[in-house]
Protein backbone atom coordinates (compact mmCIF):
# COMPACT_ATOMS: atom_id res chain seq x y z
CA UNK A 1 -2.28 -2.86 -0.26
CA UNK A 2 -0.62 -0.85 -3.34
CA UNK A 3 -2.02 2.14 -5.10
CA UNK A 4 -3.17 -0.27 -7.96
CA UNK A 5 -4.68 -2.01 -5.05
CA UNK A 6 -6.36 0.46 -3.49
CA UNK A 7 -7.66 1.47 -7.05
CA UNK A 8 -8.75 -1.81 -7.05
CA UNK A 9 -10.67 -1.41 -3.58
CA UNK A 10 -12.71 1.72 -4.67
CA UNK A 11 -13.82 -0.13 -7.54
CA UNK A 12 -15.24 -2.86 -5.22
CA UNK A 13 -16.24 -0.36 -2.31
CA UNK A 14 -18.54 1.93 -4.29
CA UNK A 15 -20.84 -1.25 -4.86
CA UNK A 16 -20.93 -1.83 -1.15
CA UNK A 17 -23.98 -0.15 0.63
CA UNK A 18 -21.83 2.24 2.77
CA UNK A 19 -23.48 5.56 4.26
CA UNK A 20 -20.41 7.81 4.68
CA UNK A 21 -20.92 11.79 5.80
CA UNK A 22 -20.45 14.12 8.12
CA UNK A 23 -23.32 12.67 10.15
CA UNK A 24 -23.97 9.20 11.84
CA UNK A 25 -27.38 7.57 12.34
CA UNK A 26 -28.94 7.83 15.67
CA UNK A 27 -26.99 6.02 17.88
CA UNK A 28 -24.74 4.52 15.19
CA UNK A 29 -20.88 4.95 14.71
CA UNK A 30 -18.81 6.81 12.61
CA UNK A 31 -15.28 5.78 11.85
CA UNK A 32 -12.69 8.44 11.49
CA UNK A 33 -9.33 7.12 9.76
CA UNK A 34 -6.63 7.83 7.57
CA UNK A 35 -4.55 5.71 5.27
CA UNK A 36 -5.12 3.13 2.61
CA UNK A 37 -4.00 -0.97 2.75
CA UNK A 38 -1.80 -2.28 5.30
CA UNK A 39 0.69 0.48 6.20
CA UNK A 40 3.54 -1.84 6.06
CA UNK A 41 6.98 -0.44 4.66
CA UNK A 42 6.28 2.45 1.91
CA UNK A 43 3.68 4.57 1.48
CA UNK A 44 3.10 5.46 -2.39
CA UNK A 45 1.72 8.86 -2.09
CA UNK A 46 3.86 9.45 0.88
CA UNK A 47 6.63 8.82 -1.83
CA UNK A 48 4.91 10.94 -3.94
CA UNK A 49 5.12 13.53 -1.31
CA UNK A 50 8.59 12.99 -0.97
CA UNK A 51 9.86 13.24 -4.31
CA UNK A 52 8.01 16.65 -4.63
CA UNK A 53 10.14 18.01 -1.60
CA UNK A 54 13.32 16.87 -3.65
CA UNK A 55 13.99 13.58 -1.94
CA UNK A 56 16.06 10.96 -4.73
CA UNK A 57 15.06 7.99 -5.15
CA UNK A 58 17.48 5.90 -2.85
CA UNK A 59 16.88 8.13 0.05
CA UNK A 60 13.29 7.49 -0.16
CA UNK A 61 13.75 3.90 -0.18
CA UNK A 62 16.24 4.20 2.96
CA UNK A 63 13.56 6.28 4.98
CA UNK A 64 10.59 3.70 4.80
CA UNK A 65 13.17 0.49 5.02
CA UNK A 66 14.85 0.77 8.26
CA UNK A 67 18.52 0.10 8.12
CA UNK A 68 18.83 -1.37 4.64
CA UNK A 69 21.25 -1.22 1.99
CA UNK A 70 20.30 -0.01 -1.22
CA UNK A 71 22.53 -0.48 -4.11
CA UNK A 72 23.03 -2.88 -7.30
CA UNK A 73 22.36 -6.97 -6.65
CA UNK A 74 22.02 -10.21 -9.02
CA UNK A 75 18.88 -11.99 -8.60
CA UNK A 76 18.67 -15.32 -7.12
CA UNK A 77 17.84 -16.36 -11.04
CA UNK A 78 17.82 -14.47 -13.99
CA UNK A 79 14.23 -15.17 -15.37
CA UNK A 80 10.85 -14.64 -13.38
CA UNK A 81 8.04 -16.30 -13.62
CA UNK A 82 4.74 -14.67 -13.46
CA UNK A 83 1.60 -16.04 -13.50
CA UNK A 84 -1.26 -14.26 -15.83
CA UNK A 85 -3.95 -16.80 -15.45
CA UNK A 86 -4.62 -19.74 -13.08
CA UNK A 87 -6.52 -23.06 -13.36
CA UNK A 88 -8.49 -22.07 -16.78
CA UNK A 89 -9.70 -24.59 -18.97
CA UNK A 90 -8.53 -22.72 -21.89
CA UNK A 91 -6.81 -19.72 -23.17
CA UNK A 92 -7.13 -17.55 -25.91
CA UNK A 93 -3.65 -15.44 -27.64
CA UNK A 94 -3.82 -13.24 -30.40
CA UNK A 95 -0.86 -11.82 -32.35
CA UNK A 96 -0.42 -7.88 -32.59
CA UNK A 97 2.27 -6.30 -34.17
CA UNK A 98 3.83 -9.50 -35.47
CA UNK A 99 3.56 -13.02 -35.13
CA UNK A 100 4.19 -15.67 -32.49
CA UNK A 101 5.11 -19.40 -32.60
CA UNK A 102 3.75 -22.20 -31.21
CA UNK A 103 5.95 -25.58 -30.21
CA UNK A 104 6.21 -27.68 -26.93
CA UNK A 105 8.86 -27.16 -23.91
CA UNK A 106 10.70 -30.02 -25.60
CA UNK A 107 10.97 -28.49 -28.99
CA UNK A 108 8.64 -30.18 -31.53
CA UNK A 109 6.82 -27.04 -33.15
CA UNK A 110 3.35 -26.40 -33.57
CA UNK A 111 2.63 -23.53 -36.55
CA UNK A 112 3.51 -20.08 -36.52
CA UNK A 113 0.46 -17.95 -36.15
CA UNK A 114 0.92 -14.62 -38.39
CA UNK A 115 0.18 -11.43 -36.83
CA UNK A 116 -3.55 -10.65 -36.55
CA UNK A 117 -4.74 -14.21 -36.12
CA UNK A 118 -5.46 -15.68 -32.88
CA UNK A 119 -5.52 -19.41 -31.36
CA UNK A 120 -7.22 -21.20 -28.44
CA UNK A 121 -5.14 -23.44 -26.35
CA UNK A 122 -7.36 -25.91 -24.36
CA UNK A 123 -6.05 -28.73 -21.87
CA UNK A 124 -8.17 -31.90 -22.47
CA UNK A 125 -9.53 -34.05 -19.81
CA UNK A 126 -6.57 -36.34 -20.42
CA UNK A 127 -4.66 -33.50 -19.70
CA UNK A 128 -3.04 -32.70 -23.24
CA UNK A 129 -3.66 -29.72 -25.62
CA UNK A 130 -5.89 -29.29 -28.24
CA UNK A 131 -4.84 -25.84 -30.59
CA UNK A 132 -7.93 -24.35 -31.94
CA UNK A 133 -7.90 -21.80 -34.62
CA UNK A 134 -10.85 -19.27 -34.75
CA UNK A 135 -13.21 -21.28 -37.38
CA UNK A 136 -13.04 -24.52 -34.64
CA UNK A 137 -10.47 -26.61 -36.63
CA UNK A 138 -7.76 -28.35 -34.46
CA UNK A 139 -3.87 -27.13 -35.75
CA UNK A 140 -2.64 -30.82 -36.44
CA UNK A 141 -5.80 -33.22 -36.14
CA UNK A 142 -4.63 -34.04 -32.79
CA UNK A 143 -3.44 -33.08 -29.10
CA UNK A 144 0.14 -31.97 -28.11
CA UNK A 145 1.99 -32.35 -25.28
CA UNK A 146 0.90 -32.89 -21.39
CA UNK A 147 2.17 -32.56 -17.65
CA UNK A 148 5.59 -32.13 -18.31
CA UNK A 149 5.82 -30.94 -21.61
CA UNK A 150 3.72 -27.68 -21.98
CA UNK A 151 3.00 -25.29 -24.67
CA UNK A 152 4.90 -22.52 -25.71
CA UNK A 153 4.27 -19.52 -27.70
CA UNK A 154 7.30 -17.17 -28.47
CA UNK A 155 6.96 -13.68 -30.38
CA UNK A 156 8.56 -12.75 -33.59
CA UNK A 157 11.22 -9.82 -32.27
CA UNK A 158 8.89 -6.44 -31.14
CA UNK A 159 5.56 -8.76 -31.44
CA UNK A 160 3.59 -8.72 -29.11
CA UNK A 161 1.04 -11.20 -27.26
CA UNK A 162 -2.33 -10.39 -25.98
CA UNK A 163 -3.89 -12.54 -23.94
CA UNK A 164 -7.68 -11.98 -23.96
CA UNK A 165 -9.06 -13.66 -21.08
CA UNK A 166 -5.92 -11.48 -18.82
CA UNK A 167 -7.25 -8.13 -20.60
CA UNK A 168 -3.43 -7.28 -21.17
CA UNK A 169 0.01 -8.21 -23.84
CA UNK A 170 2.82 -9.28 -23.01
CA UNK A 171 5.61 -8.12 -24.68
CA UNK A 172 8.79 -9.41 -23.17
CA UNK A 173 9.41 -12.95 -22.97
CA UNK A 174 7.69 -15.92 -23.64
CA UNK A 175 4.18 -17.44 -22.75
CA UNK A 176 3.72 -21.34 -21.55
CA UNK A 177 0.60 -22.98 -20.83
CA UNK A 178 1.19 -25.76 -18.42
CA UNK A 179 -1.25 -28.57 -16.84
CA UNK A 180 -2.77 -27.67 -13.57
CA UNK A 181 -5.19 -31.16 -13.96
CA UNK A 182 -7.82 -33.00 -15.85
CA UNK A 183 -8.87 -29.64 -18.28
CA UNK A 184 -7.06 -27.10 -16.27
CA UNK A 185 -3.72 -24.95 -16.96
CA UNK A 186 -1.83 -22.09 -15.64
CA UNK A 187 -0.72 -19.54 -18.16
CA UNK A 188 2.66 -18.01 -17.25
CA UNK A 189 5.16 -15.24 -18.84
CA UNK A 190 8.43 -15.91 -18.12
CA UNK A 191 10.99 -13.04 -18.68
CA UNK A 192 14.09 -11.17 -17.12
CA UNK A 193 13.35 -9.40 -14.11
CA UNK A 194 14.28 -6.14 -15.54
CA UNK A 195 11.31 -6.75 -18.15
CA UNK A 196 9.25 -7.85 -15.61
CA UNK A 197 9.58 -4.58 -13.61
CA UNK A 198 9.12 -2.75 -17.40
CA UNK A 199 5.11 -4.12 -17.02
CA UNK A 200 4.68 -3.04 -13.19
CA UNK A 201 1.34 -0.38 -13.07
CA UNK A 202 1.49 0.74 -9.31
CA UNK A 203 1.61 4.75 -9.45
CA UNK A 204 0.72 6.82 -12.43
CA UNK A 205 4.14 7.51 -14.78
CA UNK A 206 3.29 11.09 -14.85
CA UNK A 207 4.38 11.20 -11.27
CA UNK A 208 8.42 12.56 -10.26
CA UNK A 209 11.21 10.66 -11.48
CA UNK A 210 12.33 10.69 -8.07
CA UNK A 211 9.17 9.00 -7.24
CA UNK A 212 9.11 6.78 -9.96
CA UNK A 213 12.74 5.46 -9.19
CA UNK A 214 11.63 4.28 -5.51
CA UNK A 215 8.60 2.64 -7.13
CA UNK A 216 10.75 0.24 -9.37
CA UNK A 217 13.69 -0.55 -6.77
CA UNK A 218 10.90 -1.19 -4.37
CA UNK A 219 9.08 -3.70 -7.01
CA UNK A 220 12.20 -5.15 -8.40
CA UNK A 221 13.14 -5.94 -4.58
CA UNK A 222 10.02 -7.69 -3.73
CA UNK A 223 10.70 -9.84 -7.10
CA UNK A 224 14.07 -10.41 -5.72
CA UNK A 225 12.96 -11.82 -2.56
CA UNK A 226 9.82 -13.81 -4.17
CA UNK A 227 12.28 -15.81 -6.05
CA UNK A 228 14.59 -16.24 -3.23
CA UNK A 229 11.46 -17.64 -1.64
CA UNK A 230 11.00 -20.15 -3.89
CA UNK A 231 7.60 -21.11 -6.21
CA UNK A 232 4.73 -19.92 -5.18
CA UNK A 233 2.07 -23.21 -4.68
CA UNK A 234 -0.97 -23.60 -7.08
CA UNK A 235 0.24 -21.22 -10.00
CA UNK A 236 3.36 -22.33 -11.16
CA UNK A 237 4.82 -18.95 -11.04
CA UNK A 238 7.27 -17.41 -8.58
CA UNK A 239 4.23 -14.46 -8.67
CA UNK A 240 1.02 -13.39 -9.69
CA UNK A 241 0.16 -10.49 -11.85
CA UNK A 242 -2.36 -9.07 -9.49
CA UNK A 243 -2.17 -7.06 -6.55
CA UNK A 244 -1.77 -10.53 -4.72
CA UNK A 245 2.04 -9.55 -5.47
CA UNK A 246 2.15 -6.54 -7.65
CA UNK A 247 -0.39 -5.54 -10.14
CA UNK A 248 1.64 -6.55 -13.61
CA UNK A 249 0.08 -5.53 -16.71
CA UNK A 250 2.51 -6.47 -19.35
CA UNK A 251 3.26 -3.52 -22.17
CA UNK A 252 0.15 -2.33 -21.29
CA UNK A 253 2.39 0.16 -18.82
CA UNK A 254 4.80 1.11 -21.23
CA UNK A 255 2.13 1.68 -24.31
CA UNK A 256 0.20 4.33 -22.06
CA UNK A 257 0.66 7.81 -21.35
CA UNK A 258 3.89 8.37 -19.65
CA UNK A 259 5.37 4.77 -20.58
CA UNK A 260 8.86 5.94 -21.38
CA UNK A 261 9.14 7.98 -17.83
CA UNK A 262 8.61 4.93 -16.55
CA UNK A 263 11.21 2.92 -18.38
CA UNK A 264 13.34 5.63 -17.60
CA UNK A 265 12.64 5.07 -14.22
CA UNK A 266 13.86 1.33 -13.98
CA UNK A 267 16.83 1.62 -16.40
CA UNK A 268 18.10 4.51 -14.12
CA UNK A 269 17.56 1.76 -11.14
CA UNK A 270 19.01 -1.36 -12.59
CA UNK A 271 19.38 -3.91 -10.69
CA UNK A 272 19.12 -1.94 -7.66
CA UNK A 273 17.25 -3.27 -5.01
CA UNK A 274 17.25 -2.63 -0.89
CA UNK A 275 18.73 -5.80 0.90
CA UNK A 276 19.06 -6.34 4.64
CA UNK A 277 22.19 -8.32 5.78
CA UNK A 278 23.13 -9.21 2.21
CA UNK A 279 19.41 -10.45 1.42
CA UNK A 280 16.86 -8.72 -0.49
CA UNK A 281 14.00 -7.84 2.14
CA UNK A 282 10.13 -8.46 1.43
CA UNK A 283 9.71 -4.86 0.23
CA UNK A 284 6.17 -4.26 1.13
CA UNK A 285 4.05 -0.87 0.26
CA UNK A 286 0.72 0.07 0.15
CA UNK A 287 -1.08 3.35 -1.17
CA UNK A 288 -1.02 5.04 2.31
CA UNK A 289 0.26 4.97 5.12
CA UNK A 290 -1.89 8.50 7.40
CA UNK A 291 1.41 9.73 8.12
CA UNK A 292 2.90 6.62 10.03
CA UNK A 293 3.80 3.10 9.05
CA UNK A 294 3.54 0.18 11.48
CA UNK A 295 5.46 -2.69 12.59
CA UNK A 296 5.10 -5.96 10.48
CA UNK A 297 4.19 -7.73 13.78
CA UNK A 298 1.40 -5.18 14.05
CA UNK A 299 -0.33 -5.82 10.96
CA UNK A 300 0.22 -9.53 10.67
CA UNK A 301 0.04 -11.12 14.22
CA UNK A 302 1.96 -13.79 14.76
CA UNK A 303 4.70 -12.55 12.41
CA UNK A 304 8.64 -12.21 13.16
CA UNK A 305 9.50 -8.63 13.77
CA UNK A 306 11.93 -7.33 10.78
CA UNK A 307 13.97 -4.69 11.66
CA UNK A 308 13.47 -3.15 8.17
CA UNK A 309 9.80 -3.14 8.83
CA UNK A 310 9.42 -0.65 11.88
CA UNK A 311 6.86 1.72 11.73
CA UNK A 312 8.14 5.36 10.90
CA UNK A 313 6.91 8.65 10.46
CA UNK A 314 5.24 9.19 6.91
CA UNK A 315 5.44 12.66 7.18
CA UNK A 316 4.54 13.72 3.31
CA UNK A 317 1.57 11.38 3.01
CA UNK A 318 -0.55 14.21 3.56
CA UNK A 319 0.04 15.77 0.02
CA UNK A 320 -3.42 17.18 -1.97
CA UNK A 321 -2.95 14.59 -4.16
CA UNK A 322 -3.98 11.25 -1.61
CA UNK A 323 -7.22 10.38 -1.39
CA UNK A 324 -7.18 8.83 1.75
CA UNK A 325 -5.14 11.00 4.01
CA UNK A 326 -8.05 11.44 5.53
CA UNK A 327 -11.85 9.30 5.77
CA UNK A 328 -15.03 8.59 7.54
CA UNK A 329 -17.82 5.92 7.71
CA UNK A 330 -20.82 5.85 9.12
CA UNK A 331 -23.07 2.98 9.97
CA UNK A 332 -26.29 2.44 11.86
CA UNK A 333 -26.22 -0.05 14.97
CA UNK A 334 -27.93 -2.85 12.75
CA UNK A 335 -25.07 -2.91 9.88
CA UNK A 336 -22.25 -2.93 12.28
CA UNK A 337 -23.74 -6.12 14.10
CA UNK A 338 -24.70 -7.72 10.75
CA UNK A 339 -21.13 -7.07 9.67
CA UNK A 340 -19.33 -7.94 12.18
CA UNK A 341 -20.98 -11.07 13.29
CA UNK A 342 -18.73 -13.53 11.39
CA UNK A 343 -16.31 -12.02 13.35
CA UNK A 344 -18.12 -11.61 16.78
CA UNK A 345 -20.85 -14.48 16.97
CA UNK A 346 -23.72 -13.57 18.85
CA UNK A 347 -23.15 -11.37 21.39
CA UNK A 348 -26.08 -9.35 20.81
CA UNK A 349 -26.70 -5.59 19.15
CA UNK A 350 -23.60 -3.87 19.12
CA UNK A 351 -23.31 -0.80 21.50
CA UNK A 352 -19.60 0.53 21.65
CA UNK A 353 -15.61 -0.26 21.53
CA UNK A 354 -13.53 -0.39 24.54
CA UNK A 355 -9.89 -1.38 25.33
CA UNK A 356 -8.36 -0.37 22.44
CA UNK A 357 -4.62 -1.95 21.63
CA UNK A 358 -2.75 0.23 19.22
CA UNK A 359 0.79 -0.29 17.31
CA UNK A 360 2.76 2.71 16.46
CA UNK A 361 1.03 4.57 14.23
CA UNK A 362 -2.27 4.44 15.83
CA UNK A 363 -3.52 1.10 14.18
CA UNK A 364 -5.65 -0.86 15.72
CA UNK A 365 -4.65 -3.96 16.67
CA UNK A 366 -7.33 -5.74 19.29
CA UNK A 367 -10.04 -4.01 20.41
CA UNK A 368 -13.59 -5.21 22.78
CA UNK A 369 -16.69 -5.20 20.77
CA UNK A 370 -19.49 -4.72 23.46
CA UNK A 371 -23.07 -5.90 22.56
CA UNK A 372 -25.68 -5.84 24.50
CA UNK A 373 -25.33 -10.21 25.73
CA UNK A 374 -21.22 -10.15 26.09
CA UNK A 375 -18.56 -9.38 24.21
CA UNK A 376 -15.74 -10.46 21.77
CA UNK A 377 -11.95 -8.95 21.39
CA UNK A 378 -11.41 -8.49 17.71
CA UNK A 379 -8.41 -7.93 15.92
CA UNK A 380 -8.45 -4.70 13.78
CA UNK A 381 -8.50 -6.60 10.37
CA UNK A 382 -11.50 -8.45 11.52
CA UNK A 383 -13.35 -4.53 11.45
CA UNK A 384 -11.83 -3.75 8.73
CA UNK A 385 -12.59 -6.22 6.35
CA UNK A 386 -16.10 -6.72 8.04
CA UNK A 387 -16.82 -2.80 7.12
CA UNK A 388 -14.94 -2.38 4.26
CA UNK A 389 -12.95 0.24 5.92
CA UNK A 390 -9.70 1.42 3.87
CA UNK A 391 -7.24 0.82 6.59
CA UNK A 392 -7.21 -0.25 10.61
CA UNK A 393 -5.88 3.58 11.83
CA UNK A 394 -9.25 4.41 12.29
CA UNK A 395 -11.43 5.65 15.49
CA UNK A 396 -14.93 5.34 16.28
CA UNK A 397 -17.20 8.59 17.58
CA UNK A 398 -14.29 10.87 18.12
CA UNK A 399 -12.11 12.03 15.12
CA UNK A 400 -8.35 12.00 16.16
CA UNK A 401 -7.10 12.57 12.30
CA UNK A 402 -4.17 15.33 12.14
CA UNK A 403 -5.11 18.10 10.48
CA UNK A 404 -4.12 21.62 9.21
CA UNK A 405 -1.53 23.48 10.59
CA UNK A 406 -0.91 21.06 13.73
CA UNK A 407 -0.50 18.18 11.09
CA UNK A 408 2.32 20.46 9.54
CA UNK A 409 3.90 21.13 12.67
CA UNK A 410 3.44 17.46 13.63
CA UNK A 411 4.98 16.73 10.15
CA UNK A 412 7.98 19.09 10.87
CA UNK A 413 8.48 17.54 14.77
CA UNK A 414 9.21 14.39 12.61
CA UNK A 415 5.97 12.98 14.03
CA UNK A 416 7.77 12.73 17.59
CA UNK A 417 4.92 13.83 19.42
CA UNK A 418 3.53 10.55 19.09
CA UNK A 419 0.14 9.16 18.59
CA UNK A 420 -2.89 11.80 19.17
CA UNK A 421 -4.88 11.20 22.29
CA UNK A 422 -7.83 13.44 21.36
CA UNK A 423 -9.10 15.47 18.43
CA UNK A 424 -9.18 18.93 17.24
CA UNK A 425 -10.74 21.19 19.69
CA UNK A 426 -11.54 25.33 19.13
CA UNK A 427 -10.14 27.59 22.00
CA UNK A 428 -9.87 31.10 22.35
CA UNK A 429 -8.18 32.33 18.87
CA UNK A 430 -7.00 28.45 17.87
CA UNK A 431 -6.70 25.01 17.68
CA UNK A 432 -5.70 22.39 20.68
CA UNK A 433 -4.43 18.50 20.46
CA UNK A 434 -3.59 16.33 22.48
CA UNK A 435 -1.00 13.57 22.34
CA UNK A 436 1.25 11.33 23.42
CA UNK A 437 3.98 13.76 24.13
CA UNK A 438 2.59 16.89 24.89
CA UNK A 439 -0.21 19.22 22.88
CA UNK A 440 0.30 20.98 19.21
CA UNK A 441 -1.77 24.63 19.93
CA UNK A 442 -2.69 26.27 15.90
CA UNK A 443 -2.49 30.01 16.22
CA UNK A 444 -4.98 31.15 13.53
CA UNK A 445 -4.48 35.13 13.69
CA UNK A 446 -0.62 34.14 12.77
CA UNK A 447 -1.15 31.26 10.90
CA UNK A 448 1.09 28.84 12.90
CA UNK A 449 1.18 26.02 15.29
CA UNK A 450 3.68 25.59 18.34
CA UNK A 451 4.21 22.05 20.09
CA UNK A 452 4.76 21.99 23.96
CA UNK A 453 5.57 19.54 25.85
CA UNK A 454 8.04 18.46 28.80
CA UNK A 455 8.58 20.99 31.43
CA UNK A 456 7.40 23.78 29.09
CA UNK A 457 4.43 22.89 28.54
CA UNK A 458 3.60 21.91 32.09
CA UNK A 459 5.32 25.85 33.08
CA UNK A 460 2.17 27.11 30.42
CA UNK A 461 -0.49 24.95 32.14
CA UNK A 462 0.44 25.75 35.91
CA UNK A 463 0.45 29.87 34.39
CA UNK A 464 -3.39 29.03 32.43
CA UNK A 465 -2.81 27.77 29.95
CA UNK A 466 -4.41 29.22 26.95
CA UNK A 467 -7.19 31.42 29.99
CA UNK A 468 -4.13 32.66 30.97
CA UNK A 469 -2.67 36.29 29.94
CA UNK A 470 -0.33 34.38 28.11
CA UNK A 471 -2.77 33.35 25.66
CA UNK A 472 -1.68 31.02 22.91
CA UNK A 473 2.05 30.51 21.79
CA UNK A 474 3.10 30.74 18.13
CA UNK A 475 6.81 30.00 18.25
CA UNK A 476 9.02 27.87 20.09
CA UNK A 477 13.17 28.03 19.33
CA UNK A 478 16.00 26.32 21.38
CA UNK A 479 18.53 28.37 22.88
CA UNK A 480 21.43 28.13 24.60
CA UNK A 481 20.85 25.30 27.69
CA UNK A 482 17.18 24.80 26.78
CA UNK A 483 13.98 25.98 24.68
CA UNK A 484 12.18 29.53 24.71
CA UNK A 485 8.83 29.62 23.82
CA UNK A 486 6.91 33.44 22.38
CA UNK A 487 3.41 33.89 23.12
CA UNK A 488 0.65 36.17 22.76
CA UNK A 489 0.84 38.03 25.94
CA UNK A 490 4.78 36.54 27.31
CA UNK A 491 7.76 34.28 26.99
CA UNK A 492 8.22 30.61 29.09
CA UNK A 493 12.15 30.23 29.00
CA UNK A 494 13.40 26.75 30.22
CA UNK A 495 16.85 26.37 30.83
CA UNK A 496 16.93 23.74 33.59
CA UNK A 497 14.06 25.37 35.24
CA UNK A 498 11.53 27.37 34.04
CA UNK A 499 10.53 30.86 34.55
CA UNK A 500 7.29 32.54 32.69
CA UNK A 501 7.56 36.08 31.93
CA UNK A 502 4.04 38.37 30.98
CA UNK A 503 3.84 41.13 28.79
């Protein structure tokens, strides 16, 4: 799921009776979680995050791709094909800013309609066209064309197209309505690639250039390998114009605020494109990622691991600016079961999770549903899409989101301590996590946050720990042969052993 998409999903998810809060019903569940859509391959605000720091555009694209290429490629063809509007019984195109003309694929024209006007292209139950102009006269007396010969409308130069029933205008390229059957067509734009990429709306143009750039080389790869993939069935179009591919709005992108940064943005990256082996790769991103992306195998089970694909750490997703770095939902016992028993069947009121499967970045992948007659293993789409949830990194009663100072110094550790194993706690002067690889203590007198781990860490623990007179550590520095760590009340020096010092 993009940005646009995720857009998209708050639309739909503020009409869905959701309690979210602080606080869960009595004996209900609460679902703590960070990260928007699928977590596959970049993470838009993560980018955002990025470009911010100073990252270009090209080294963004290398971090979320694993071991791609990223430099100028020809497309498999020159034109794309992108489909607006699908199995419609009729269409309706009006002419701004010039005219457009009207003739069939094999070249017998229609009229010109003159800017301002507008016509309604029908496909008959014989499967022809009927042209309709706006007082309900036909444009010849008759129908035009059929299956193979379609209609097509072509702009006078800097017209433009809009197409009411989309919402949007097109304003490169040409329109043709085709036959899908007996009073059904598709309506497609076909245009260059590079003016395809021109009507892409996935992250606001007011954001970096840097960030900008990695949007359009990321969307002019995954146009790359759609055509390389062939036609897409039921559309005639290599893609869609909705978030089903990428959310395409025509010059609707380039008209609003910010348009030219945004040409800028894919003239400075023509042509470029990330390609694995030679081949352009299926460049997927969604809005966020939590702070770690996840294998494609992951996400879609059952599909071939890529090695561009791999989850990695996402470590400027949590920038003020993303929405969903961090989330919760609560639901009472009743919902949850309701929800979840397309997914389930009957096994019962729903009374807890157990066995949890995880990828990389904490997803959930499988997980038991207990009820109170059996139980059913569940993928972690099946929750999500039965709750509505924004994303499958989510937990349920205990809140293991990264927060705060540890999340910076988990951000700065390049995410290597690995997946939390508990949340937050308060201790003596601070904050304590657990995780994979070793605990992140938060120092709040100093403002800082020190991971341990390895033989350090377990040197600390066998001294007290933070009830020892060491107290709580605030900096840790490699020396010569090993680590030193400072603390409140000592130093733990490890160089192949380790030997704690107090005072």
């Amino acid at each position: 799921m993009s940005l646009a998409a995720a857009a998209l999903g708050l639309a739909l998810l503020a009409a869905v009776p959701v309690a979210a809060g602080p606080k869960r019903p009595a004996g209900g569940f609460t679902f703590h979680g960070s990260g928007y859509g699928h977590g596959l391959g970049m993470g838009q605000f993560g980018m955002l995050g990025l470009a911010q720091q100073g990252w270009e555009a090209t080294r963004i694209v290398r971090h979320y791709y694993s071991k791609v290429d990223v430099g100028p490629k020809q497309p498999a063809r020159p034109d794309i094909r992108v489909g607006l509007l699908q199995a419609v019984g009729s269409v309706r195109l009006i002419a701004a800013n010039g005219g457009f003309a009207l003739s069939l694929q094999s070249g017998q024209a229609i009229e010109t309609v003159p800017a301002g006007s507008r016509r309604t292209l029908e496909v008959t139950a014989d499967r022809r066209f009927r042209i309709i102009r706006p007082d309900g006269t036909l444009v010849g007396d008759t129908a035009w064309g059929g299956p193979t010969d379609p209609v097509i409308a072509i702009r006078e130069a800097d017209a433009r197209v809009r197409v009411a029933d989309w919402g949007h205008e097109i304003g490169h390229g040409l329109l043709r309505f085709e036959v899908a059957g007996e009073g059904q067509g598709h309506l497609v734009a076909v245009m260059p690639i590079e003016e395809y990429v021109l009507g892409i709306a996935e992250v606001p143009s007011s954001w970096p250039k840097a960030a900008l750039g990695a949007q359009a080389i990321a969307a002019r790869t995954y146009a790359y390998w759609r055509l390389a993939g062939g036609m897409r069935a039921g559309c005639g179009c290599d893609v869609f114009s909705t978030v089903a591919d990428q959310n395409y709005v025509g010059w609707d992108k380039l008209a609003a605020a910010g348009g030219d940064r945004w040409a800028g943005a894919v003239r400075d990256t023509e042509r470029i494109v990330a390609t694995y082996q030679g081949a352009p790769i299926y460049a997927a991103y969604s809005s966020s990622s939590g702070g770690y992306t996840e294998d494609i195998e992951k996400v879609w089970p059952g599909s071939t691991p890529l090695p561009y694909l791999r989850g990695v750490c996402d470590p400027a997703d949590d920038t003020a600016a993303n929405p969903s770095r961090f989330w919760q939902a609560s639901f009472d016992p009743g919902h949850v079961t309701a929800a979840l028993k397309p997914y389930t069947g009957d096994v019962g009121g729903i009374t807890g999770f157990s066995d949890w499967q995880l990828g990389v970045s904490g997803r959930v992948t499988r997980v038991t549903v207990v009820g109170s007659k059996g139980s059913r293993v569940l993928e972690g789409w099946d929750i999500r899409s039965g709750l509505t949830l924004k994303d499958t990194r989510f937990s349920v009663n205990r809140n293991l989101n990264i927060r705060g100072e540890i999340r910076q110094a988990y951000d700065a550790a390049g995410c290597r301590p690995g997946r939390a194993t508990g949340g937050q706690r308060r201790i003596r002067g601070g904050r304590l996590q657990t995780f994979v690889k070793g605990r992140i203590y938060e120092h709040l007198k100093r403002d800082t946050a020190a991971w341990l781990r390895g033989a350090m860490l377990n040197a600390y623990l066998n001294a007290g720990g933070h009830a020892s007179r060491l107290r709580l550590p605030y900096r840790i520095r490699r020396i010569r042969g090993g680590q030193r760590g400072w603390f409140d009340g000592g130093t733990i020096t490890c160089t192949g052993g380790c030997r704690v010092r107090f005072g």
